[in-house]
PDB file of N, CA and C in Angstrom:
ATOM      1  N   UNK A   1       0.810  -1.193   0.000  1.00  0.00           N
ATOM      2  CA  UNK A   1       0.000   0.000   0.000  1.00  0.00           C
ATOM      3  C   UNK A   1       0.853   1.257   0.000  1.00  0.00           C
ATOM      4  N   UNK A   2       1.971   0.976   0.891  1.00  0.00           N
ATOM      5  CA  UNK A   2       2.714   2.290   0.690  1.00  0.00           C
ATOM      6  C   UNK A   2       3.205   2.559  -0.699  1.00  0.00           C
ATOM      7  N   UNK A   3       3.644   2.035  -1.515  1.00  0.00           N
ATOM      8  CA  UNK A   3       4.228   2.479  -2.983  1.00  0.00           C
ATOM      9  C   UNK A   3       2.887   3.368  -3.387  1.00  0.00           C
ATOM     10  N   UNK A   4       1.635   3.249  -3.504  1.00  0.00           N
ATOM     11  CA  UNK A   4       0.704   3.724  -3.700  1.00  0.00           C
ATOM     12  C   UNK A   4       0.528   4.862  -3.428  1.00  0.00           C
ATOM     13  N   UNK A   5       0.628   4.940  -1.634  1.00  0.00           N
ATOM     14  CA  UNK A   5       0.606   6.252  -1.209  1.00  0.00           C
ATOM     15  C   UNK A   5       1.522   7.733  -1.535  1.00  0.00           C
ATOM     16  N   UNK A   6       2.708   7.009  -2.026  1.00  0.00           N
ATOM     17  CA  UNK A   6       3.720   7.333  -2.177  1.00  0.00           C
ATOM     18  C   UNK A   6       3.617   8.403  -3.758  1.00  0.00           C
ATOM     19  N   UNK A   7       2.891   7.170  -4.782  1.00  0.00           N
ATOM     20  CA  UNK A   7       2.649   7.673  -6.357  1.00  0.00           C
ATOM     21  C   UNK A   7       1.975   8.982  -6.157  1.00  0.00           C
ATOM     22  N   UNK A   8       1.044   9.323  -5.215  1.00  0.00           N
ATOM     23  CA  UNK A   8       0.204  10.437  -5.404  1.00  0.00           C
ATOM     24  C   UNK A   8       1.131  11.767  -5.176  1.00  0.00           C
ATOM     25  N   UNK A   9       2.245  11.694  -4.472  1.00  0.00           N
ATOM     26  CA  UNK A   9       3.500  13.227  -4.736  1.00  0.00           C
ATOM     27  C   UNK A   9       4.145  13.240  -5.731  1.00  0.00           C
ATOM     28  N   UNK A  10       4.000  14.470  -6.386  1.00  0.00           N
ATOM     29  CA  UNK A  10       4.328  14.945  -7.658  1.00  0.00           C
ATOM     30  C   UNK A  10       5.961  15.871  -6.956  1.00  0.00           C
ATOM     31  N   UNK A  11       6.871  15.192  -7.722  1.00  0.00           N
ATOM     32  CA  UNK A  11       8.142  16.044  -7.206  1.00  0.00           C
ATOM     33  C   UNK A  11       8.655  17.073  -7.168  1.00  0.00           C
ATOM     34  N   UNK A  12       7.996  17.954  -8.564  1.00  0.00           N
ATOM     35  CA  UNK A  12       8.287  19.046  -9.000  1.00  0.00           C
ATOM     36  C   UNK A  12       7.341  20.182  -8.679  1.00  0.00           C
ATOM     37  N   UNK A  13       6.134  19.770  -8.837  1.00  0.00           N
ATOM     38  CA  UNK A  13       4.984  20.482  -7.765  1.00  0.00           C
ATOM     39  C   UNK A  13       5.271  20.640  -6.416  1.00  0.00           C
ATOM     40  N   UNK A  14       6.003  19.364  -5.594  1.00  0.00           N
ATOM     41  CA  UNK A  14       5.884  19.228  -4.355  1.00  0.00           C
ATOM     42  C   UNK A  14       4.011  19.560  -3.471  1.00  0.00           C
ATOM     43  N   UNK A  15       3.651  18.693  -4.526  1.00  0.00           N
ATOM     44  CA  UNK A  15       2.325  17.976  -3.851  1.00  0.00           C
ATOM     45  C   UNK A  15       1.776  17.017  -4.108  1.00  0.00           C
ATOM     46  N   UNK A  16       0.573  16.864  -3.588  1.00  0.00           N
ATOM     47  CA  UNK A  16      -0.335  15.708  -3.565  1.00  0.00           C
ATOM     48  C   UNK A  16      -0.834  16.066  -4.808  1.00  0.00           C
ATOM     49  N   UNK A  17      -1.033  14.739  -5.802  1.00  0.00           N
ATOM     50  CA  UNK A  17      -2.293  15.286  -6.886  1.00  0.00           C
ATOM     51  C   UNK A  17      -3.087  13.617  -7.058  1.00  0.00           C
ATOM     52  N   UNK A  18      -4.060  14.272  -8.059  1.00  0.00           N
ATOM     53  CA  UNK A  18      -5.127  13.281  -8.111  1.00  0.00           C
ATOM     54  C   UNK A  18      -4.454  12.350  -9.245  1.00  0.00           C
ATOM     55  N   UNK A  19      -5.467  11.221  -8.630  1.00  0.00           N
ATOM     56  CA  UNK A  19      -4.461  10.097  -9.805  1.00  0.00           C
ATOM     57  C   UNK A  19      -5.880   9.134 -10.471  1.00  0.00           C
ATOM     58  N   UNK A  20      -5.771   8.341 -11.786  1.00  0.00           N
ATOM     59  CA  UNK A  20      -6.197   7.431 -12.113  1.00  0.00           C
ATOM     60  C   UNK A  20      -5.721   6.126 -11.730  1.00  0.00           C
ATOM     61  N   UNK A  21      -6.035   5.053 -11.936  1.00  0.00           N
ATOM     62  CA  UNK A  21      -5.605   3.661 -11.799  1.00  0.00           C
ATOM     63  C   UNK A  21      -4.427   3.914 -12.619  1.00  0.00           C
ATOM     64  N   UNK A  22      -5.206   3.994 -14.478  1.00  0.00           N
ATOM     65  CA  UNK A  22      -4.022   3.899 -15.275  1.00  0.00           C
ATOM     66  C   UNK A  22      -2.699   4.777 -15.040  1.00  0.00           C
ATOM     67  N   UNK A  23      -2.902   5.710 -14.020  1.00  0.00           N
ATOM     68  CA  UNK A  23      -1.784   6.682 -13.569  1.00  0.00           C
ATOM     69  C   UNK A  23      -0.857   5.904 -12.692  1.00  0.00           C
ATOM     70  N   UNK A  24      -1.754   5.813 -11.606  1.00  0.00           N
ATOM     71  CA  UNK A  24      -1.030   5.000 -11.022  1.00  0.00           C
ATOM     72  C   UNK A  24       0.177   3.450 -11.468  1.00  0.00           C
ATOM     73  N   UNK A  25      -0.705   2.520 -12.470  1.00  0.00           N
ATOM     74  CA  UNK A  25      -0.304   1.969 -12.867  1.00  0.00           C
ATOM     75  C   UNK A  25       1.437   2.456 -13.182  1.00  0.00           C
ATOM     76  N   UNK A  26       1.228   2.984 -14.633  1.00  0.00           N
ATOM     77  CA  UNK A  26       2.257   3.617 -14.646  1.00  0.00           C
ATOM     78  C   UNK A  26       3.980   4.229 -13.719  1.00  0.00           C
ATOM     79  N   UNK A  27       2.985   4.787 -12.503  1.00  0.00           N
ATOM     80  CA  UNK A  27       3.865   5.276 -12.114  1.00  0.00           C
ATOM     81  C   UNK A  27       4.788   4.272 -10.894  1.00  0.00           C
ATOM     82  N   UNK A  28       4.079   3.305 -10.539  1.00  0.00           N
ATOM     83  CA  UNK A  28       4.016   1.999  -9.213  1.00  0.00           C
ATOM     84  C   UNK A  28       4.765   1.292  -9.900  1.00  0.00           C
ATOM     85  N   UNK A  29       4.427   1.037 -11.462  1.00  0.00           N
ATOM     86  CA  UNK A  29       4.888  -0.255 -12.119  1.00  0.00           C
ATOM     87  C   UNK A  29       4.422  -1.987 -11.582  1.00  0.00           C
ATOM     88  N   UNK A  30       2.857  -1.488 -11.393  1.00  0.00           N
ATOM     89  CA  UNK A  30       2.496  -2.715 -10.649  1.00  0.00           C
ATOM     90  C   UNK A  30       1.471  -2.837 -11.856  1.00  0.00           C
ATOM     91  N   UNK A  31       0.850  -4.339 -11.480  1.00  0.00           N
ATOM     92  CA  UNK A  31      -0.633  -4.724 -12.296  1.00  0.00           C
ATOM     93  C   UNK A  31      -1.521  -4.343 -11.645  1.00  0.00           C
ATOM     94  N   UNK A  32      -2.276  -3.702 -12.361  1.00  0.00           N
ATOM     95  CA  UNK A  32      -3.835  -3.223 -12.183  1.00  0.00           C
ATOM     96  C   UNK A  32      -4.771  -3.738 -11.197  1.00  0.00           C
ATOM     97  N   UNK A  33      -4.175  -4.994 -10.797  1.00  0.00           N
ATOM     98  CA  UNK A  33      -5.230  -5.457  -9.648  1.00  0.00           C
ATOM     99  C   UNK A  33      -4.462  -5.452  -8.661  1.00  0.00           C
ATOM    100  N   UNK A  34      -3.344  -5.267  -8.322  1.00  0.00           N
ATOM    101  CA  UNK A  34      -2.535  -4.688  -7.209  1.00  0.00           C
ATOM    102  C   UNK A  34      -3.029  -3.471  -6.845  1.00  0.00           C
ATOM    103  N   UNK A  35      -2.932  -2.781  -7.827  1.00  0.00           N
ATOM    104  CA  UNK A  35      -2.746  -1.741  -7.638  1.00  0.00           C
ATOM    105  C   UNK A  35      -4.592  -1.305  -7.032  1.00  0.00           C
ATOM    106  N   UNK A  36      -5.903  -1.834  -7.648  1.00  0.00           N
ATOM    107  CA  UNK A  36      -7.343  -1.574  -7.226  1.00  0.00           C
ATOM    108  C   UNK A  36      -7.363  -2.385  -5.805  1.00  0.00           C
ATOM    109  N   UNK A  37      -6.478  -3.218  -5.295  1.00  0.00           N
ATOM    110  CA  UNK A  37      -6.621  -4.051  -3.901  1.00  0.00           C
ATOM    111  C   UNK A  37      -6.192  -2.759  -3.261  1.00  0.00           C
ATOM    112  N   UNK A  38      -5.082  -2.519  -3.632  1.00  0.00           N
ATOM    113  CA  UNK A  38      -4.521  -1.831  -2.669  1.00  0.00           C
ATOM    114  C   UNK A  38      -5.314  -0.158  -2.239  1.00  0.00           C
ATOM    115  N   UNK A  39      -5.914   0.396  -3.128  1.00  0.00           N
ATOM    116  CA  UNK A  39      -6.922   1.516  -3.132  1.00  0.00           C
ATOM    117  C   UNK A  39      -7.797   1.291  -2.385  1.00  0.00           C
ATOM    118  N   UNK A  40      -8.389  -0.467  -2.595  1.00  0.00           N
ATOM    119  CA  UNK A  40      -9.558  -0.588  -1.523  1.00  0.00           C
ATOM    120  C   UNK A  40      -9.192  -0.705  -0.258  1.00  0.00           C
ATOM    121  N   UNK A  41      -8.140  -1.202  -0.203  1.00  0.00           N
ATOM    122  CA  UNK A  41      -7.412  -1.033   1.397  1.00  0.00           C
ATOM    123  C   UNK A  41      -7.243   0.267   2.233  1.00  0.00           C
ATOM    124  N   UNK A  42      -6.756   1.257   1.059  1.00  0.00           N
ATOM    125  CA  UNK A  42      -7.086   2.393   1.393  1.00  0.00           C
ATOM    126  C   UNK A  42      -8.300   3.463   1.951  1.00  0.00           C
ATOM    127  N   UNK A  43      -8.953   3.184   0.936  1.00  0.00           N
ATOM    128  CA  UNK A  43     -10.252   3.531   1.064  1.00  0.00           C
ATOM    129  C   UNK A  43     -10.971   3.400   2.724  1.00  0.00           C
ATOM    130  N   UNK A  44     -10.988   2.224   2.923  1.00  0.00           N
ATOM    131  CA  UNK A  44     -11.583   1.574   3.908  1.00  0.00           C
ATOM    132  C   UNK A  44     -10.775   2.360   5.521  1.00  0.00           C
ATOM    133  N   UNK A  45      -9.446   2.758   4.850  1.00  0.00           N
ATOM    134  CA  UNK A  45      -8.927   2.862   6.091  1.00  0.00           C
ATOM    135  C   UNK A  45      -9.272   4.825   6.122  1.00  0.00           C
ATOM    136  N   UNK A  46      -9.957   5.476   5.192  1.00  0.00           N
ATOM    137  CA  UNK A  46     -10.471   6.542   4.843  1.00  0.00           C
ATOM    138  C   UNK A  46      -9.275   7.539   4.423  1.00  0.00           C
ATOM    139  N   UNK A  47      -7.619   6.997   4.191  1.00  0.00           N
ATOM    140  CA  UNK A  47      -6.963   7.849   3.356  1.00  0.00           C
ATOM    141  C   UNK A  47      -6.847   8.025   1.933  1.00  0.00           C
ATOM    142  N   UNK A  48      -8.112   7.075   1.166  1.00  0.00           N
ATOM    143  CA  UNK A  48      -8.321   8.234  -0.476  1.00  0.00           C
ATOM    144  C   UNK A  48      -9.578   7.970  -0.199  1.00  0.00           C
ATOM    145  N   UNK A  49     -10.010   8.835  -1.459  1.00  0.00           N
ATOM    146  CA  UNK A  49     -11.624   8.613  -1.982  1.00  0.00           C
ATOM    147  C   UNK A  49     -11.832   8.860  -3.247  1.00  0.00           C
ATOM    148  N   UNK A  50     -12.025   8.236  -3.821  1.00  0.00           N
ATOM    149  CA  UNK A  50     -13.443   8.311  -5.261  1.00  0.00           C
ATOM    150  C   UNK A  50     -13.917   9.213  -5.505  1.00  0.00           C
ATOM    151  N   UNK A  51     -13.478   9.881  -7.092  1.00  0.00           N
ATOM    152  CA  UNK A  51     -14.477  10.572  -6.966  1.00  0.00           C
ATOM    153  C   UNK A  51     -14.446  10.129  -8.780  1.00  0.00           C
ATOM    154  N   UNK A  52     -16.203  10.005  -9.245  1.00  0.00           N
ATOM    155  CA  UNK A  52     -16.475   9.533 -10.325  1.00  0.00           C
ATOM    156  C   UNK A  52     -17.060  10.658 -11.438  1.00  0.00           C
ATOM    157  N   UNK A  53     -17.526  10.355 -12.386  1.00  0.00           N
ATOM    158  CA  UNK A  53     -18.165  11.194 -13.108  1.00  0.00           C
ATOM    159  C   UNK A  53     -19.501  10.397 -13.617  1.00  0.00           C
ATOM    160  N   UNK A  54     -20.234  11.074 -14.247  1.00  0.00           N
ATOM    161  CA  UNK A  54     -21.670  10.471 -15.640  1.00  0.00           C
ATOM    162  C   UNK A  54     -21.027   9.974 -16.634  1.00  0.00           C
ATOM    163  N   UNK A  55     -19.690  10.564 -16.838  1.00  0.00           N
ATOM    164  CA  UNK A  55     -19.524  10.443 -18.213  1.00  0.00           C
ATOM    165  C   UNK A  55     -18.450   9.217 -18.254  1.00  0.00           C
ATOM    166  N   UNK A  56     -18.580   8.106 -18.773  1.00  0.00           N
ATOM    167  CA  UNK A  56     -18.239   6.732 -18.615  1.00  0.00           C
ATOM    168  C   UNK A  56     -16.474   6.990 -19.567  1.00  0.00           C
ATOM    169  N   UNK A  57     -16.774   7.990 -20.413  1.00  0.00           N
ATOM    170  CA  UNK A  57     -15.178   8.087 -21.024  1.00  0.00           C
ATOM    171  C   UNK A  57     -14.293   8.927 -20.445  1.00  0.00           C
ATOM    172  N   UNK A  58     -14.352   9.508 -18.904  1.00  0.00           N
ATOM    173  CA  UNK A  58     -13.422  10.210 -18.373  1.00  0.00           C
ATOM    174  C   UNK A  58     -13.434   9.156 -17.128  1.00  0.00           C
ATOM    175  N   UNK A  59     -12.457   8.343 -16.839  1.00  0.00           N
ATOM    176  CA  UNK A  59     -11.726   7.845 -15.563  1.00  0.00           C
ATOM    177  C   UNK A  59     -11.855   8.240 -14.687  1.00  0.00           C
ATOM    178  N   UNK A  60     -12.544   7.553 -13.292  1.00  0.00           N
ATOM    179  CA  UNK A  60     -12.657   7.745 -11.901  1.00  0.00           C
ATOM    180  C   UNK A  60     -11.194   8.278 -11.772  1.00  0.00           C
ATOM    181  N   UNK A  61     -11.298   9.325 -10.685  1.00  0.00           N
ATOM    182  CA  UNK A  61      -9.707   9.912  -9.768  1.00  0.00           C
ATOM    183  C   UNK A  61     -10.171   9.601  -8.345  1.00  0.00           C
ATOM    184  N   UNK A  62      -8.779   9.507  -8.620  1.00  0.00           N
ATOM    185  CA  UNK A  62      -8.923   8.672  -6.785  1.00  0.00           C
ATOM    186  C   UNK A  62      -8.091   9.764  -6.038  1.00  0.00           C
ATOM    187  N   UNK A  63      -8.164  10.852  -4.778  1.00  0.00           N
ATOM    188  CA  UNK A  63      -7.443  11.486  -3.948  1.00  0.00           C
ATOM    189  C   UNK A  63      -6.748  11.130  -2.740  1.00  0.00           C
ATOM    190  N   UNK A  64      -5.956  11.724  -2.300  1.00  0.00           N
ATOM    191  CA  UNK A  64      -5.384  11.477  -0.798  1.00  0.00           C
ATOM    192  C   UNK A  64      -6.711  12.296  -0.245  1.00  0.00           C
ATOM    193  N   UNK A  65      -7.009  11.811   1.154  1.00  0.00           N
ATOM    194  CA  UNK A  65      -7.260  12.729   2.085  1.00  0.00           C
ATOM    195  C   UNK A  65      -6.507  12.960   3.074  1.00  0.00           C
ATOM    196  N   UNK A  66      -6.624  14.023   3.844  1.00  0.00           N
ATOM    197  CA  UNK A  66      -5.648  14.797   4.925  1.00  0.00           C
ATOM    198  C   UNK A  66      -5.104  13.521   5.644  1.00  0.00           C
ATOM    199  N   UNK A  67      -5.849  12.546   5.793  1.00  0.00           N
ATOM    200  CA  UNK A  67      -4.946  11.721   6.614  1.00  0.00           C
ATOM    201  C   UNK A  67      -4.235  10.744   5.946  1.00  0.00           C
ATOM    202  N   UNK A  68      -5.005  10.417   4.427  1.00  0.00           N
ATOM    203  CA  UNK A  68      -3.770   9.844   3.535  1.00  0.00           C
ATOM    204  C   UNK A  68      -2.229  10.397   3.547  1.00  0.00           C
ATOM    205  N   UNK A  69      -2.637  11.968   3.380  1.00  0.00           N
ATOM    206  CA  UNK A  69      -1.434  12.617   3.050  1.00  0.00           C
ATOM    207  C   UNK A  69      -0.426  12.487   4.032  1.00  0.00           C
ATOM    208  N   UNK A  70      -1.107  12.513   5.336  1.00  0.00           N
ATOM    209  CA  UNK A  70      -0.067  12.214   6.784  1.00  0.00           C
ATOM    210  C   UNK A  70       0.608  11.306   6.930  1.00  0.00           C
ATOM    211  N   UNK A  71      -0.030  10.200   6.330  1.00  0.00           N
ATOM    212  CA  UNK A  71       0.452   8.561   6.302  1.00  0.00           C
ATOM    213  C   UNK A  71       1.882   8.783   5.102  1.00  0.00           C
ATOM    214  N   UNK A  72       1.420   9.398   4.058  1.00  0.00           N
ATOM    215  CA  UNK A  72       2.152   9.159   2.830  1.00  0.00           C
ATOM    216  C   UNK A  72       3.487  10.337   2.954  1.00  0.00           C
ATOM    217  N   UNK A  73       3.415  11.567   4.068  1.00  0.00           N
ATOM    218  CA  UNK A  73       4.598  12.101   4.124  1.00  0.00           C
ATOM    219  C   UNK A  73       4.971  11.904   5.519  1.00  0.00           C
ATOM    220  N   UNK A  74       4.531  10.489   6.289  1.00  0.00           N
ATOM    221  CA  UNK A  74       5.645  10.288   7.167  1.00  0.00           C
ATOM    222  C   UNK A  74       6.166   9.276   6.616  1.00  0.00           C
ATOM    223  N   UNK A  75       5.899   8.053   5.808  1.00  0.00           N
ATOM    224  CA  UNK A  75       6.497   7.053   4.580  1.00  0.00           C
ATOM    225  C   UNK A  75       7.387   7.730   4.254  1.00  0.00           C
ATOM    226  N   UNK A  76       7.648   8.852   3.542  1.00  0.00           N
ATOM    227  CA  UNK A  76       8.592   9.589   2.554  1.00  0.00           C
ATOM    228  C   UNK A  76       9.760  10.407   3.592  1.00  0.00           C
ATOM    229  N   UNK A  77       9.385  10.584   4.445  1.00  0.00           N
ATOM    230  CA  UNK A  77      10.077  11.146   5.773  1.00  0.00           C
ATOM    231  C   UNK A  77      11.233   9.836   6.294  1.00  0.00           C
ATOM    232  N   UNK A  78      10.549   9.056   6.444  1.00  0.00           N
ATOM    233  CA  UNK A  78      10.774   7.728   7.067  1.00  0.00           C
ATOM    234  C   UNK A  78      11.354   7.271   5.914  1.00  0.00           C
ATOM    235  N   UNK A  79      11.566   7.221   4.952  1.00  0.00           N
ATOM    236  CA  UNK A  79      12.238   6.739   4.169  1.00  0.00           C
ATOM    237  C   UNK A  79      13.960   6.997   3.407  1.00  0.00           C
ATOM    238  N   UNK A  80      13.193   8.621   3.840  1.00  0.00           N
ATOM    239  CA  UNK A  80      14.510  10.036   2.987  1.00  0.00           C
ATOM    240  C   UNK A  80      15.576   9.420   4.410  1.00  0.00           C
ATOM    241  N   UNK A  81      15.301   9.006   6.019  1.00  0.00           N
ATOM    242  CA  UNK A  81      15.607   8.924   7.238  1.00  0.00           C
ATOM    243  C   UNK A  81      17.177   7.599   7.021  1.00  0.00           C
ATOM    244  N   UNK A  82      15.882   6.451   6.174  1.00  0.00           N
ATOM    245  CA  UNK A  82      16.916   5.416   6.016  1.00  0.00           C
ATOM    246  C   UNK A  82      18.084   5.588   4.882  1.00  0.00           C
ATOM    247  N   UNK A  83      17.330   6.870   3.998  1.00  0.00           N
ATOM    248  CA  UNK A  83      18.915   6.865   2.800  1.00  0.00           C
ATOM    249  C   UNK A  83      20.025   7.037   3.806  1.00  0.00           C
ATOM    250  N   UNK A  84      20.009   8.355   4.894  1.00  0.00           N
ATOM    251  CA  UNK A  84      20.993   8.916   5.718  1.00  0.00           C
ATOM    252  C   UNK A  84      21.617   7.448   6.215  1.00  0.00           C
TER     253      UNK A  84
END
């Protein structure tokens, strides 16, 4: 789940942004059903959410919420910790 949390910071922005599956995909380098387990894991634990459209040819985005984001920049904290 953490690689996940992780995909949603944009480096050059230095933020959170919204992502698709196929984004994600991409950016994780995982398969597609890794990658929708792991969202629902998320979900449930209430750090992203869904948000859909009517229109069936624009892709659900999936967001951090505030406490995703907490989770996902103490991961990146905790991580930058072990390069040192």
């Amino acid at each position: 789940m953490s690689y996940v949390l992780r995909a949603f910071w944009h480096k050059s922005r230095k933020t959170f942004v919204p992502m698709t599956v196929n984004d994600l995909e991409r950016k994780c380098g995982l398969d597609r059903q890794r990658i929708i387990s792991a969202l629902r894991r998320l979900c449930e634990l209430k750090a992203v959410t869904l948000t859909r459209t009517n229109n069936h040819q624009v892709p659900a985005v999936w967001n951090l919420t505030d406490y995703g984001q907490h989770l996902a920049t103490q991961m990146m904290q905790q991580q930058e910790r072990i390069k040192l």
